[in-house]
Protein backbone atom coordinates (compact mmCIF):
# COMPACT_ATOMS: atom_id res chain seq x y z
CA UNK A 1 -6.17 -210.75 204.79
CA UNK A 2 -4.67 -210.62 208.45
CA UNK A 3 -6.24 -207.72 210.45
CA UNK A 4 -3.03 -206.43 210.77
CA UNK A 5 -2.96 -205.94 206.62
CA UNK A 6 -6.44 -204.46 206.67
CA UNK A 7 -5.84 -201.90 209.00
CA UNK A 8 -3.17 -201.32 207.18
CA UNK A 9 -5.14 -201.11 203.89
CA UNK A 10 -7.80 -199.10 205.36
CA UNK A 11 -5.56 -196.22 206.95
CA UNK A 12 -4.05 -195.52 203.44
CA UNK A 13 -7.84 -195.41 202.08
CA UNK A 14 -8.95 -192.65 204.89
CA UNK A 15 -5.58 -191.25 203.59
CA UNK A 16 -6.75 -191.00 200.09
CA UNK A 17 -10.54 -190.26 200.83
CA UNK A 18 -9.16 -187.09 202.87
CA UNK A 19 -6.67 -185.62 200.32
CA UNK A 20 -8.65 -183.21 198.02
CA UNK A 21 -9.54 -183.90 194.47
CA UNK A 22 -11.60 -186.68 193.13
CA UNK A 23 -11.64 -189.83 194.59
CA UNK A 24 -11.93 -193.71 192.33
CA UNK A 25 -15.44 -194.96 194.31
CA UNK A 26 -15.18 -198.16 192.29
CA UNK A 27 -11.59 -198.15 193.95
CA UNK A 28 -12.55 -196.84 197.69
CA UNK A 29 -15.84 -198.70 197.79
CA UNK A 30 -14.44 -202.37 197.57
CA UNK A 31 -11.50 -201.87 199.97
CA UNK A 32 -13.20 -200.19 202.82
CA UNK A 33 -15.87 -203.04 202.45
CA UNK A 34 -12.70 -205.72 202.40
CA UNK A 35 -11.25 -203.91 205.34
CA UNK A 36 -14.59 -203.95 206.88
CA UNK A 37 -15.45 -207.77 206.48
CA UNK A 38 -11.55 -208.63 207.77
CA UNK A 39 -13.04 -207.01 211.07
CA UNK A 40 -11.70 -203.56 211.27
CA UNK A 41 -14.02 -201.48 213.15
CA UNK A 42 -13.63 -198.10 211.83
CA UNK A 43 -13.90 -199.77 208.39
CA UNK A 44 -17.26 -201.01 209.21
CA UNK A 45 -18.39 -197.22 210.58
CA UNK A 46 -17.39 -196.18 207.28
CA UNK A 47 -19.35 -198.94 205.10
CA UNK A 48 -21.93 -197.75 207.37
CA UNK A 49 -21.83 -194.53 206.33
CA UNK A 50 -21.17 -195.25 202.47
CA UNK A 51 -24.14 -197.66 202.68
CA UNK A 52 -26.49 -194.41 203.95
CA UNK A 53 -24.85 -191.98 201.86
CA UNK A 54 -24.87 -194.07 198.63
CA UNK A 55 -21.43 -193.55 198.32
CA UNK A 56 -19.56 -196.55 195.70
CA UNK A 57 -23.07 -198.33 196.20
CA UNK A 58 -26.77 -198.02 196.22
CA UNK A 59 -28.01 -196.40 198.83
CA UNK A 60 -29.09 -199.09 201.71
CA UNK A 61 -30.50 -198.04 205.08
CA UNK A 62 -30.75 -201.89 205.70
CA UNK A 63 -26.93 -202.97 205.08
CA UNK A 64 -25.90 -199.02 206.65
CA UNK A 65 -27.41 -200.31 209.86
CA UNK A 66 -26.28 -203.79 209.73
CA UNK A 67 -22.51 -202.52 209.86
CA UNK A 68 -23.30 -200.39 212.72
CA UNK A 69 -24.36 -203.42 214.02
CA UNK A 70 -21.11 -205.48 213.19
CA UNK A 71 -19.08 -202.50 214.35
CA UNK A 72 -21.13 -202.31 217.70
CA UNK A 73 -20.50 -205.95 218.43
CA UNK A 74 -16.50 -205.55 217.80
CA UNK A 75 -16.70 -203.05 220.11
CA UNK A 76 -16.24 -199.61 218.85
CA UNK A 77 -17.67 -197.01 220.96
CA UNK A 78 -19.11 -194.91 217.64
CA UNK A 79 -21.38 -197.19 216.35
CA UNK A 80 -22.64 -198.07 219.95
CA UNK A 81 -23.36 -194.44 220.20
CA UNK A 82 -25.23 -194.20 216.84
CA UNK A 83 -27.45 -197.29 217.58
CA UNK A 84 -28.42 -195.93 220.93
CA UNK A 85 -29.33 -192.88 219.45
CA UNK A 86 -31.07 -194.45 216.69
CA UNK A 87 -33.32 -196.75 218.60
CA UNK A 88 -34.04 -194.26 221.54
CA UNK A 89 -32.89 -196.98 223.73
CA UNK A 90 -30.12 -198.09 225.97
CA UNK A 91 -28.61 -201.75 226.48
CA UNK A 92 -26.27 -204.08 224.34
CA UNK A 93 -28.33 -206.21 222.60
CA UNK A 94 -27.55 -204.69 219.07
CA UNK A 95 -29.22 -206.65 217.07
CA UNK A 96 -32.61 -206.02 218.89
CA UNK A 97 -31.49 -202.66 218.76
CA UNK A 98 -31.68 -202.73 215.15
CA UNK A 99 -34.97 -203.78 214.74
CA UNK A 100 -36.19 -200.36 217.04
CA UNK A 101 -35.00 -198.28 214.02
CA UNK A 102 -37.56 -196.75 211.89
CA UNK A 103 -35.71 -195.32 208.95
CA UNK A 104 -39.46 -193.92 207.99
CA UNK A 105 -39.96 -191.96 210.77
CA UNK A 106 -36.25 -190.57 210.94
CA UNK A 107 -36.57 -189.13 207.41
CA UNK A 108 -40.04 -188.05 207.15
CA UNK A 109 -40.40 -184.48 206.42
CA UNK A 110 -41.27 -181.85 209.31
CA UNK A 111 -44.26 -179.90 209.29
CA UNK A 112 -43.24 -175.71 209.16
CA UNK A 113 -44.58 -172.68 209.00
CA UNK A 114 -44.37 -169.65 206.95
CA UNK A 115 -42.44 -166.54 208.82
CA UNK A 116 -41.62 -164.11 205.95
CA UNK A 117 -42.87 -164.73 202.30
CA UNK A 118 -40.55 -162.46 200.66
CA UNK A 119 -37.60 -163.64 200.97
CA UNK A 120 -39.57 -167.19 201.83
CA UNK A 121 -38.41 -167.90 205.41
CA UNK A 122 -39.84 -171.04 207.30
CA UNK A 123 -39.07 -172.18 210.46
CA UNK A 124 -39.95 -176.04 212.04
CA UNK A 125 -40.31 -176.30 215.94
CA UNK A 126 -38.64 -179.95 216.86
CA UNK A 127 -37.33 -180.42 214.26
CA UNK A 128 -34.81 -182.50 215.87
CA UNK A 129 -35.26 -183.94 219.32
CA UNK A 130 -32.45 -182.95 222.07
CA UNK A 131 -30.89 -186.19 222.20
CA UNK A 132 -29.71 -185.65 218.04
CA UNK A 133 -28.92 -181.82 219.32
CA UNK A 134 -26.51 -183.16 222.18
CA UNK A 135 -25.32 -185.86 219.67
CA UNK A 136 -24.33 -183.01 217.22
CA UNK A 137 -22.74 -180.70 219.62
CA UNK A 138 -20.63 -183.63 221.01
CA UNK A 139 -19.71 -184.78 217.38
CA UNK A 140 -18.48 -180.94 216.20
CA UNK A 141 -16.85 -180.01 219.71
CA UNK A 142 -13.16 -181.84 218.51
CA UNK A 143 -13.12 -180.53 215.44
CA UNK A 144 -13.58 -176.76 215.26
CA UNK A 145 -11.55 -174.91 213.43
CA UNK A 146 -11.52 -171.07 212.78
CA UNK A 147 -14.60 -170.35 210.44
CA UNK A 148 -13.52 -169.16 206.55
CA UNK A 149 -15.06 -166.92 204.61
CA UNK A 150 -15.00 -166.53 200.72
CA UNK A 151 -12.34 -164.27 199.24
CA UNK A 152 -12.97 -162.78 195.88
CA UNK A 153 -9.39 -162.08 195.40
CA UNK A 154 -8.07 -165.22 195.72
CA UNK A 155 -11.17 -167.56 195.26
CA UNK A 156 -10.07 -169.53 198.19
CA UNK A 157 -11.62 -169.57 201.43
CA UNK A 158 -9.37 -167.32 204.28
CA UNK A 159 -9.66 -166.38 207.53
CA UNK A 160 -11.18 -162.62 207.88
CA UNK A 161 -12.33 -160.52 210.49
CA UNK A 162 -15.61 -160.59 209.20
CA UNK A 163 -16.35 -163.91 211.17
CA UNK A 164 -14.23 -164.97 214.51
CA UNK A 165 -16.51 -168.08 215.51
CA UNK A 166 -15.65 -171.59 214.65
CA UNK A 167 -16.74 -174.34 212.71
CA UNK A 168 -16.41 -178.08 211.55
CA UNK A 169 -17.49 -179.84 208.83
CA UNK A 170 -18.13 -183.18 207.74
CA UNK A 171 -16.67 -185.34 204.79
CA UNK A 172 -17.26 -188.73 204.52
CA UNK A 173 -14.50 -189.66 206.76
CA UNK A 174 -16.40 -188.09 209.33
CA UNK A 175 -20.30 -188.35 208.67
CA UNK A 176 -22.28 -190.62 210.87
CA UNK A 177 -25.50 -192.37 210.35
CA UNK A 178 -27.77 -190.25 212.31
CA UNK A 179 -26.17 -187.24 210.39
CA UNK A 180 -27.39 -188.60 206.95
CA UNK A 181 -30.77 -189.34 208.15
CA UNK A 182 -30.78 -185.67 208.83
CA UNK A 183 -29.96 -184.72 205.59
CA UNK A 184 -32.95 -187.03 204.40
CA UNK A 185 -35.25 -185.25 206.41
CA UNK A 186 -34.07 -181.66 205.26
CA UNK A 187 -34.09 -182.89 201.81
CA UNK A 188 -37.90 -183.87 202.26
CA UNK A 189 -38.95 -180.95 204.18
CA UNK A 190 -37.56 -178.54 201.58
CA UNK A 191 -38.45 -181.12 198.63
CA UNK A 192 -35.13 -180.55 197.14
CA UNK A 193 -32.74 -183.51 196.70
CA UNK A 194 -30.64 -184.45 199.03
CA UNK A 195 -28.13 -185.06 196.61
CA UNK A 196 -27.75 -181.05 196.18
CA UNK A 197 -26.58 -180.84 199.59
CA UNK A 198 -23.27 -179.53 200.80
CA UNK A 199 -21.76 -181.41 203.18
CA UNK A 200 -23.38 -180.36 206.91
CA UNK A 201 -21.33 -178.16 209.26
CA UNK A 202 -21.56 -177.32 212.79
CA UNK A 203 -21.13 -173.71 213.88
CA UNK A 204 -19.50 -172.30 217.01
CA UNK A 205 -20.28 -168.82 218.48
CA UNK A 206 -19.08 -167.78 222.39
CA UNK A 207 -19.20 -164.16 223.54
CA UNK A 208 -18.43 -161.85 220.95
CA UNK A 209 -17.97 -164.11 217.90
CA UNK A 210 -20.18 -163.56 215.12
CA UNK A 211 -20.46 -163.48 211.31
CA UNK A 212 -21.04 -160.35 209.87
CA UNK A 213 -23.48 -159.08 207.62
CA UNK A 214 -23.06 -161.44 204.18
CA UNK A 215 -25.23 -163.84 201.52
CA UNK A 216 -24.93 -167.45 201.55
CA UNK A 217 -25.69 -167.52 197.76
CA UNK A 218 -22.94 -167.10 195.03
CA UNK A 219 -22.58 -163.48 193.09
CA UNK A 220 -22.53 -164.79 189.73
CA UNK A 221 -20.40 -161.56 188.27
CA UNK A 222 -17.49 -162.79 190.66
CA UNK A 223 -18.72 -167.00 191.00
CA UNK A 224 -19.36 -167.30 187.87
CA UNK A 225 -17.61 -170.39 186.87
CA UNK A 226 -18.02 -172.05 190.66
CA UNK A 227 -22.08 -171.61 189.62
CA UNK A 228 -21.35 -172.79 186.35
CA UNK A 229 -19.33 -176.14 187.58
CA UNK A 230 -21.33 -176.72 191.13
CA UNK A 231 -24.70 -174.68 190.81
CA UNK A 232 -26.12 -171.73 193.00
CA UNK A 233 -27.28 -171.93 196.42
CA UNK A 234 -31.18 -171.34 196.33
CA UNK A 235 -31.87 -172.94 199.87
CA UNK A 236 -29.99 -172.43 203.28
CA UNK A 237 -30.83 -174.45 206.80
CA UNK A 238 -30.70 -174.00 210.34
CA UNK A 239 -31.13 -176.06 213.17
CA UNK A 240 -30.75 -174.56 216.48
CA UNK A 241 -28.52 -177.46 218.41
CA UNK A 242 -28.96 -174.88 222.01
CA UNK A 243 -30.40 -172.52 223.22
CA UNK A 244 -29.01 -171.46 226.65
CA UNK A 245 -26.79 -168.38 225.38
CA UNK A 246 -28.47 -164.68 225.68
CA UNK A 247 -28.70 -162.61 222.03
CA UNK A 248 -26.65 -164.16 219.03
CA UNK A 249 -29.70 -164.03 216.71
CA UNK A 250 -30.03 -164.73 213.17
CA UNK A 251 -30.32 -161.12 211.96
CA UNK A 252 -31.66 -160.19 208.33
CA UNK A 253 -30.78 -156.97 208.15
CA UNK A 254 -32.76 -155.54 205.47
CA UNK A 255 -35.92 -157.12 207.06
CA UNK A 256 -35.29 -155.71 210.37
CA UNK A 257 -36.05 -159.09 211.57
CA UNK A 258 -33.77 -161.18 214.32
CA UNK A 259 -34.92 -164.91 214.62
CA UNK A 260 -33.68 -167.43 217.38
CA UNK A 261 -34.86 -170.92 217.57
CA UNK A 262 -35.29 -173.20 220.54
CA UNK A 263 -33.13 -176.36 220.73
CA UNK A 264 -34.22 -179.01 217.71
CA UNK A 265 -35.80 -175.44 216.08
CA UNK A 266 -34.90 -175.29 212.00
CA UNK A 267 -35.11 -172.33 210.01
CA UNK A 268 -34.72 -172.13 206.58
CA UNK A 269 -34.91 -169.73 203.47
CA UNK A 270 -34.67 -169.13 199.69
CA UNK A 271 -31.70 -167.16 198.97
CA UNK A 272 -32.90 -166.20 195.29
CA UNK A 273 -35.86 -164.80 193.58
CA UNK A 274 -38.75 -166.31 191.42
CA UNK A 275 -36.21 -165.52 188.68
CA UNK A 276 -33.81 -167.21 189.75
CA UNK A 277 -31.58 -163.97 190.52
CA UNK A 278 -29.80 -163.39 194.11
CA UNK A 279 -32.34 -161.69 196.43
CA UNK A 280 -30.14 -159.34 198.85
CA UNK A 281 -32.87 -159.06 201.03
CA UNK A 282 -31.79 -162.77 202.48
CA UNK A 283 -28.52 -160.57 203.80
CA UNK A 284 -27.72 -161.61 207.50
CA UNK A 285 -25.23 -161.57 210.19
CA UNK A 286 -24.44 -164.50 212.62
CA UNK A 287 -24.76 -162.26 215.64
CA UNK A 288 -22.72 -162.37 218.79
CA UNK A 289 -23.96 -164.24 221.68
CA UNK A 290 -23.73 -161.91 225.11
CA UNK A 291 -23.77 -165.30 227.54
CA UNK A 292 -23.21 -168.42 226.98
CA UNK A 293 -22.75 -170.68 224.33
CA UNK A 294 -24.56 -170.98 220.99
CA UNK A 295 -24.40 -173.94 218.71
CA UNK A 296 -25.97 -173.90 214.84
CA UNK A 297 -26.21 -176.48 212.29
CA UNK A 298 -26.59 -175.60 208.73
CA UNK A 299 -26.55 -177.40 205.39
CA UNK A 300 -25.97 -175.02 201.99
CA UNK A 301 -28.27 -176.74 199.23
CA UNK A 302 -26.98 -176.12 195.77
CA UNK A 303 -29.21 -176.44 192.28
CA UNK A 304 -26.99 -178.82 190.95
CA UNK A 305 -25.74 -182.48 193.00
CA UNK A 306 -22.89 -181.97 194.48
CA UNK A 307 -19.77 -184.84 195.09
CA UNK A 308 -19.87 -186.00 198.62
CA UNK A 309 -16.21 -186.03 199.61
């Protein structure tokens, strides 16, 4: 196949992997890895990417890095970026590079402590180190978009006045490496499976934006059938990507209680009850910064997997 043809080949794949619905892995997976070995660089981020996430494959840290590699050498400026990061080094020798990575230590779980037993609340201190913050920040920046809420009337996400900051989320398309190492580590830190996770979004707040008070788990008189098909959300997570803005806390309102993390600073809670019922005492509002900027990661987790599209 001329590169021509496979660039070809792999723009109509993005195309499909971006439309919504279900997608044919055993169709995707094959062509993005043809694409990928004819030498298109953006096909080899992605075979990265589906290599990490077991996406069409088993999941392989070894052959995820090795096409970060391959992309690096043909020169694409993401998957320099990623092995940088990765390694905690600079240079161009990419294959040396590789060897720096340890996978182990990037998804071992983080040692945190108990703020609030009921609702459980824990929060991690470095969590993640300020190079992965800046890496975040400068990953979401492009793509916010105004943040949705959930509307009971329709059943679709819309735009409402309860929340005016921004956010942007990551499919496949857009997932990098070092994003689904994250997840790994989240997934071991909360000891729930990573395969439960919604797909990671970055959150935007500047003066006067915030989220209003809401739940992030599902009211099962009026979700019924989305808890039925996808599973509840028992778990929600944090991470603090800044912290250079003034107020903008993470309010629970029935607690009284307003939490702000340092940079690389997780916190994370259990949304239900022993019985498995919603706990409204998890209710919170994104609040407002006053100065500055404020940047927040978060991950839903569900009780059920959940199709990584």
């Amino acid at each position: 196949m001329s590169n021509q043809d496979a660039e070809a080949r792999f723009a109509a794949v993005v195309e499909l992997l971006r439309k919504p619905g279900p997608v044919n892995e055993d169709y995707v997976a094959p062509e993005v890895e043809a694409c990928a070995q004819a030498g298109v660089a953006d096909a080899m981020l992605l075979a990265a990417s589906m290599a990490g996430a077991g996406w069409g494959c088993g999941q392989d840290w070894g052959a995820a890095i090795d096409w970060l590699v391959r992309a690096a050498e043909a020169g694409s400026a993401p998957a320099r970026g990623q092995m940088r990061l990765l390694s905690g080094t600079d240079g161009d020798d990419w294959r040396a590079m590789a060897d720096r990575i340890d996978v182990e230590a990037w998804v071992a779980a983080r040692d945190a402590r108990v703020i609030e037993p009921s609702p459980w609340i824990a929060m991690s201190e470095n969590f993640i180190d300020l190079a992965l913050c800046a890496w975040l920040i400068e990953r979401a920046a492009p793509s916010q978009e105004a943040a949705l809420v959930y509307d009971a009337v329709t059943g679709k996400a819309a735009e409402r006045d309860a929340r005016t900051n921004t956010s942007a989320t990551f499919s496949l398309t857009e997932v990098d490496v070092p994003m689904l190492l994250l997840r790994e580590r989240i997934a071991n830190t909360l000891g729930a499976p990573v395969s439960h996770q919604e797909n990671i979004s970055v959150f935007h707040y500047v003066p006067g934006q915030r989220f209003t008070t809401h739940v992030d788990y599902l009211t099962p008189a009026r979700d019924g059938a989305e808890i039925a098909a996808k599973g509840q959300r028992p778990y929600t997570f944090l991470i603090y990507l800044n912290d250079d803005f003034d107020a903008g806390e993470t309010h629970f309102t029935e607690l009284g209680r307003k939490l702000r993390g340092k940079s690389g600073e997780a916190v994370f809670w259990r949304n239900l009850l022993e019985s498995g019922e919603p706990n409204p005492r998890t209710t919170h509002e994104g609040a407002p910064p006053t100065r500055g900027e404020k940047w927040v990661l978060s991950v839903f987790v569900r009780d059920k997997p959940q199709v990584f599209g």
